[in-house]
Protein backbone atom coordinates (compact mmCIF):
# COMPACT_ATOMS: atom_id res chain seq x y z
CA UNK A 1 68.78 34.02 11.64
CA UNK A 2 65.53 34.94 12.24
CA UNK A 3 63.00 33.86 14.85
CA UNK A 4 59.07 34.08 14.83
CA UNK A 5 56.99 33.48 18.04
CA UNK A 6 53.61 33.07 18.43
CA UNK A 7 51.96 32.34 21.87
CA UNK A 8 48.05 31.64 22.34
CA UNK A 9 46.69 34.51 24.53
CA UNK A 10 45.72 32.10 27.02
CA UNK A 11 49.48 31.33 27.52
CA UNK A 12 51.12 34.94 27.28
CA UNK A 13 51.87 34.51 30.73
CA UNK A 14 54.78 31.22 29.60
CA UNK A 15 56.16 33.50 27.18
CA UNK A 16 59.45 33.89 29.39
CA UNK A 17 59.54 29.92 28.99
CA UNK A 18 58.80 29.96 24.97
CA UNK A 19 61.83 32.32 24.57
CA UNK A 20 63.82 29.71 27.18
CA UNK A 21 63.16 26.92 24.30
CA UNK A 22 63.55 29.01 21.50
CA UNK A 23 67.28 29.94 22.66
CA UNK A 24 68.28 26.58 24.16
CA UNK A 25 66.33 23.71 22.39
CA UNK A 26 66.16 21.07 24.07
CA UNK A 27 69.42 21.65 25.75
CA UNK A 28 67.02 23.96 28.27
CA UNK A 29 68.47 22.67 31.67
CA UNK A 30 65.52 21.02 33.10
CA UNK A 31 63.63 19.14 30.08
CA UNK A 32 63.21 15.95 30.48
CA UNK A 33 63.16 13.93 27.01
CA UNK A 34 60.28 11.56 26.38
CA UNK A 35 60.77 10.79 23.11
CA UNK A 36 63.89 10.85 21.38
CA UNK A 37 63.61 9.52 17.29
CA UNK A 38 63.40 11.56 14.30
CA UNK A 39 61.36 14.51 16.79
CA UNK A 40 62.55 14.72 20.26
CA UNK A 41 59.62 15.37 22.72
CA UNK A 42 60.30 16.88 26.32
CA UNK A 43 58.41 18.37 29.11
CA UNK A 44 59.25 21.11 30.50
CA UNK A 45 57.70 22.69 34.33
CA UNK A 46 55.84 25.97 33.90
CA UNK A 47 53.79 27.81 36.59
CA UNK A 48 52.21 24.45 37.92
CA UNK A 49 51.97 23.22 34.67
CA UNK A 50 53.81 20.44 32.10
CA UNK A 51 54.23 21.83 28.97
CA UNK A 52 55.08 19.40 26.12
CA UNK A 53 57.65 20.27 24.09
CA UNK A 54 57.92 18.87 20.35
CA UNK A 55 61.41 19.74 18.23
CA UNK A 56 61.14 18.82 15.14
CA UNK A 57 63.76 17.75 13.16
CA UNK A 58 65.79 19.94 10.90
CA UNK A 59 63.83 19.56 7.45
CA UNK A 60 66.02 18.26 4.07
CA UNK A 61 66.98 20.88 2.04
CA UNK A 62 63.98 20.79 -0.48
CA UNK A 63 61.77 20.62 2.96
CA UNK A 64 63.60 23.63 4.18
CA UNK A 65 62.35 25.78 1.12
CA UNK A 66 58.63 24.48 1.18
CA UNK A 67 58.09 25.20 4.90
CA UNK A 68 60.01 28.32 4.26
CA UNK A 69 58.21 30.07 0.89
CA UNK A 70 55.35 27.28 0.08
CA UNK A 71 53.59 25.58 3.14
CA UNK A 72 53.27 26.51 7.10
CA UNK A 73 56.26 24.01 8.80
CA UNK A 74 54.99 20.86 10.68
CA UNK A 75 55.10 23.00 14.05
CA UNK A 76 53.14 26.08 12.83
CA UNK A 77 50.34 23.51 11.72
CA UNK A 78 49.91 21.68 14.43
CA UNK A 79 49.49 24.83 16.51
CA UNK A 80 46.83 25.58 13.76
CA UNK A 81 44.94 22.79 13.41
CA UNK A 82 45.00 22.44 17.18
CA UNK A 83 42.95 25.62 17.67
CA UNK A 84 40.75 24.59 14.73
CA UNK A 85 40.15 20.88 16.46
CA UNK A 86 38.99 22.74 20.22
CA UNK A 87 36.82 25.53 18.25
CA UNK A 88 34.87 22.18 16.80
CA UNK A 89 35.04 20.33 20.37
CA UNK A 90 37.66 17.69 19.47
CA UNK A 91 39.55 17.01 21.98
CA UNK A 92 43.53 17.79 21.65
CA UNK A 93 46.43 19.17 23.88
CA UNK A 94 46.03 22.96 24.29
CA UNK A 95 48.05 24.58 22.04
CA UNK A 96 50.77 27.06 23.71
CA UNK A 97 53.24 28.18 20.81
CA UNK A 98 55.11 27.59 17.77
CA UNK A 99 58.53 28.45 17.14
CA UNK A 100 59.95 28.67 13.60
CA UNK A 101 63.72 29.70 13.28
CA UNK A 102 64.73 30.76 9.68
CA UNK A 103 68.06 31.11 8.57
CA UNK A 104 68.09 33.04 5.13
CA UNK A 105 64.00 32.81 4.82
CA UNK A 106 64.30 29.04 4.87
CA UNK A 107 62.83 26.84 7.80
CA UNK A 108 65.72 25.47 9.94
CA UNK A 109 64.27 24.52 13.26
CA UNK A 110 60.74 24.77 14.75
CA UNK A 111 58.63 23.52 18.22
CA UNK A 112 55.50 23.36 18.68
CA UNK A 113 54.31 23.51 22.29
CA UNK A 114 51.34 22.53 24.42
CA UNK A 115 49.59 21.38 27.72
CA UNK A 116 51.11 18.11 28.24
CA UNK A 117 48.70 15.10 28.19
CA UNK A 118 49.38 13.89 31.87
CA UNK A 119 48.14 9.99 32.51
CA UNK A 120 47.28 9.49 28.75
CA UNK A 121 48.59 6.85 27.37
CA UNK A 122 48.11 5.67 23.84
CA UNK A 123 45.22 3.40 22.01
CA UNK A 124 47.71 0.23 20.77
CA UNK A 125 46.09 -2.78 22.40
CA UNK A 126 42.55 -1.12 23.60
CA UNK A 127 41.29 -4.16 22.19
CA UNK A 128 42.75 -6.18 25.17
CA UNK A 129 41.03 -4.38 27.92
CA UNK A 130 38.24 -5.76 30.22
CA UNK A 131 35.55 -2.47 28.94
CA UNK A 132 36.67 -2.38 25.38
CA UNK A 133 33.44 -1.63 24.29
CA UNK A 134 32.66 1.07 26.08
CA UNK A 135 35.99 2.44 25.12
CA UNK A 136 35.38 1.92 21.90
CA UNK A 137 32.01 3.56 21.93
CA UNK A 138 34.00 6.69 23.11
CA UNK A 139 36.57 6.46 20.32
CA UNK A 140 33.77 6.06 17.61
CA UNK A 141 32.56 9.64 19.15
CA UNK A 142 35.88 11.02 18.25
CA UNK A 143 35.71 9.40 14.80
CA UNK A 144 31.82 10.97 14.76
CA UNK A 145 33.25 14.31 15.87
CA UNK A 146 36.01 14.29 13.08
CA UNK A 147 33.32 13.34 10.18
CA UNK A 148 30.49 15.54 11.29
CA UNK A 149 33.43 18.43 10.83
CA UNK A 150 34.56 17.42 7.65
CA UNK A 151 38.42 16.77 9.17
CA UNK A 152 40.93 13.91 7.92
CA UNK A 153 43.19 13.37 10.14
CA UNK A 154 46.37 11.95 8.05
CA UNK A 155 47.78 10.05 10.87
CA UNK A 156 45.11 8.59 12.41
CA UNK A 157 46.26 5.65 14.23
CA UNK A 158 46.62 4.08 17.79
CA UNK A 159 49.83 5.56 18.46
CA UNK A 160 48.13 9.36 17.99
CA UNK A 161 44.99 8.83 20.08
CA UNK A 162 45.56 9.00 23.54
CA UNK A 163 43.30 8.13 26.35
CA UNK A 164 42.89 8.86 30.25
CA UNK A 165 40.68 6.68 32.30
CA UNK A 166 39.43 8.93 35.53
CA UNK A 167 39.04 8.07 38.48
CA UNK A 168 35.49 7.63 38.15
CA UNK A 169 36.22 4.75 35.13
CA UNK A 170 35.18 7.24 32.27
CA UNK A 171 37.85 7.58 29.58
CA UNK A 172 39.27 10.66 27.57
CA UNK A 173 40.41 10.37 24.45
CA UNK A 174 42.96 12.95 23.25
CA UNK A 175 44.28 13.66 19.84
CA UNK A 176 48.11 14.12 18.96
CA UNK A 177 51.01 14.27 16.15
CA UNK A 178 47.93 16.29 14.04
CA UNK A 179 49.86 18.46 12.03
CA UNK A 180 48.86 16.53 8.62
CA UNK A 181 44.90 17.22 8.87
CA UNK A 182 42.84 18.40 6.00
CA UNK A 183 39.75 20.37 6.70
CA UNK A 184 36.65 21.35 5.00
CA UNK A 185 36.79 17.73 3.37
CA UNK A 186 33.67 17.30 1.37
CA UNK A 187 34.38 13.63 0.03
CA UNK A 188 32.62 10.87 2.42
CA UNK A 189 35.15 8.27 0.86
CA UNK A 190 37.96 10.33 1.91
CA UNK A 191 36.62 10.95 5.18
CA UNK A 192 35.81 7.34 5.99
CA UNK A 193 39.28 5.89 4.34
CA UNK A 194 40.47 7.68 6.96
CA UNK A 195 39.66 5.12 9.40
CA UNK A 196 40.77 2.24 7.51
């Protein structure tokens, strides 16, 4: 078994907590699950901070060997395109680390981790609220932000675009779940079916 770490150099200072996950999973003693389905999802305290934690689930065989010899695993590209989305000013959960355990070169289990999203909650039913339009307004800047960069985000959808309203009524829109994201995207009908 074989297991690769890498930690953003902002975050060196968790890695005692990345190797914590990496040995115990989410078994570590004081996650607390909020999401349990085919990923688990827990948080995790760190030096004042939450840190999300996302476990993927152990790939099928043919999966194994793709994320293993072909193609990055879901983990090591949402740590990826998570730095690539903050270098063009889209707004996502800092990315901390990736884990990728191998057992006999093939993917087995990997975790991505980041800043946890505190007070976000998700877009379903934005349509309901009193200032929809001026929420909406702010997610068309994200959708703006996404074209002018040439990004498709796979799995764009209510569920992955979170939002914070501040105390002062503005909201923040966060992205999530963006490890399917194709960049460099050069087709405007791909970028807008995006969004269909």
């Amino acid at each position: 078994m074989a297991v690769k770490i890498t930690i953003a150099p902002a975050y060196e200072h968790l890695r005692p907590l990345v190797e914590e996950v990496a040995a115990t999973g989410s078994d570590h003693p004081q996650a607390e699950v909020i999401y349990r389905g085919r990923n688990t999802v827990f948080t995790l305290p760190a030096q004042g901070l939450t840190v999300n934690v996302k476990a993927y689930k152990i790939p099928i065989f043919i999966n194994k060997i793709a994320y293993g010899l072909v193609r990055g695993s879901k983990a090591r590209r949402s740590y990826d395109n998570a730095m690539k989305l903050l270098a063009a000013g889209i707004p996502t959960a800092a990315p901390i680390a990736v884990i990728e355990e191998r057992r006999a070169g093939l993917l087995y289990r990997s975790y991505f981790l980041s800043i946890h999203a505190q007070g976000y909650r998700d877009c379903r039913y934005i349509d309901q609220e009193p200032d929809y339009p001026s929420q909406a307004q702010g997610l068309a800047r994200i959708i703006y932000m996404l074209q002018k960069n040439a990004i498709v985000m796979r799995d764009f959808s209510p569920g992955n675009v979170l939002r914070y309203r501040r105390p002062d009524g503005a909201v923040d829109f966060c992205l999530i779940d963006i490890n399917r994201m194709d960049f460099d995207v050069r087709s405007r009908q791909e970028l807008d079916r995006m969004f269909g």
